[in-house]
Protein backbone atom coordinates (compact mmCIF):
# COMPACT_ATOMS: atom_id res chain seq x y z
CA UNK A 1 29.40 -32.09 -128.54
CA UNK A 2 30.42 -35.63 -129.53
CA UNK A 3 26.86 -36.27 -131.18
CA UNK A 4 27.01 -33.19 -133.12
CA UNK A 5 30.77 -33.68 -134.69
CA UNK A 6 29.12 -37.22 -134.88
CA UNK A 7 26.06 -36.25 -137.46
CA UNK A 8 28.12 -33.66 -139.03
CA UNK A 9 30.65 -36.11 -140.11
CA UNK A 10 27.85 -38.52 -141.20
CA UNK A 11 25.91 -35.46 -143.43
CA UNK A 12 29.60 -34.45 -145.06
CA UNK A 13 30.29 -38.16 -145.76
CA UNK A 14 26.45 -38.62 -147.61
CA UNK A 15 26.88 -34.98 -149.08
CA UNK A 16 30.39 -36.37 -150.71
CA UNK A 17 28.36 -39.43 -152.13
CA UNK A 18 26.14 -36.55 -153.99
CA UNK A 19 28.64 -35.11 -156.06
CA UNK A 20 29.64 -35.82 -159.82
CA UNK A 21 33.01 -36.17 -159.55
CA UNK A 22 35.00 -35.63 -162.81
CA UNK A 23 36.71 -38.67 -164.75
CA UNK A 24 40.14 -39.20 -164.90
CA UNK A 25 40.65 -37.95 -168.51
CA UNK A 26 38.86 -34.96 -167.53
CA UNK A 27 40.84 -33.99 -164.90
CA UNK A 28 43.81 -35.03 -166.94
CA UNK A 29 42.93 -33.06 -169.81
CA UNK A 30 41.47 -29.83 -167.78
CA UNK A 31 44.99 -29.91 -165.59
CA UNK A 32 46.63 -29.75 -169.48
CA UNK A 33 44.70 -26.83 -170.70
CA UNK A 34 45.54 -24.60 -167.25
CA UNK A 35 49.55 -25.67 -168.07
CA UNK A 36 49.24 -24.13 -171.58
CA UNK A 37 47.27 -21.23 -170.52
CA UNK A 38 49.75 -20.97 -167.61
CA UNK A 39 52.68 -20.99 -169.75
CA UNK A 40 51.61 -18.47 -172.24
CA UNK A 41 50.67 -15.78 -170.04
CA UNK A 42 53.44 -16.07 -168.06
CA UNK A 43 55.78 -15.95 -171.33
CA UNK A 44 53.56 -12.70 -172.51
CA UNK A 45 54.22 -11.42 -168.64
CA UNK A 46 57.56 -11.89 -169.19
CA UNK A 47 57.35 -10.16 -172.84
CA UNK A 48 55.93 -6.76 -171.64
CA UNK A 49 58.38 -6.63 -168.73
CA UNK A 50 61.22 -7.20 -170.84
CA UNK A 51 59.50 -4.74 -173.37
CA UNK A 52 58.22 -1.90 -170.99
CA UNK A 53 61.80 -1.86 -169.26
CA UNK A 54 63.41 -1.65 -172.33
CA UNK A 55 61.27 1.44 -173.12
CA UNK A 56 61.74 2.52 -169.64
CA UNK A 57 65.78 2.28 -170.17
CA UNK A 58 64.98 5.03 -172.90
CA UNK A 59 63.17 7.64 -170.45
CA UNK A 60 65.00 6.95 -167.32
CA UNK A 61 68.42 6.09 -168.52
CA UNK A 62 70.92 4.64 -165.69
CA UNK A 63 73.47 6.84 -164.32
């Protein structure tokens, strides 16, 4: 049990040496496209709720 937790942590730790990790000012500049992208949808979200209940107020007026 011990030997196999044993080689499985050594083949994650020389599987982690294999990958290309991203440079800073990638990250930094793919974490500022996903805010913008973020942000609009959720202020179009927010647009076609506010517009489809308006509409709705029309059909289904309160009582």
């Amino acid at each position: 049990m011990i030997t196999t937790i044993k080689q499985q942590t050594k083949d994650l730790l020389a599987e982690l040496n294999r990958v290309d990790w991203p440079s800073k000012e990638k990250v930094m500049s793919s974490t500022g496209a996903v805010v913008v992208v973020s942000v609009f949808v959720g202020a179009f979200l927010y647009g076609a709720d506010r517009l489809i209940s308006w509409g709705m107020s029309f059909i289904l007026p309160h009582h």
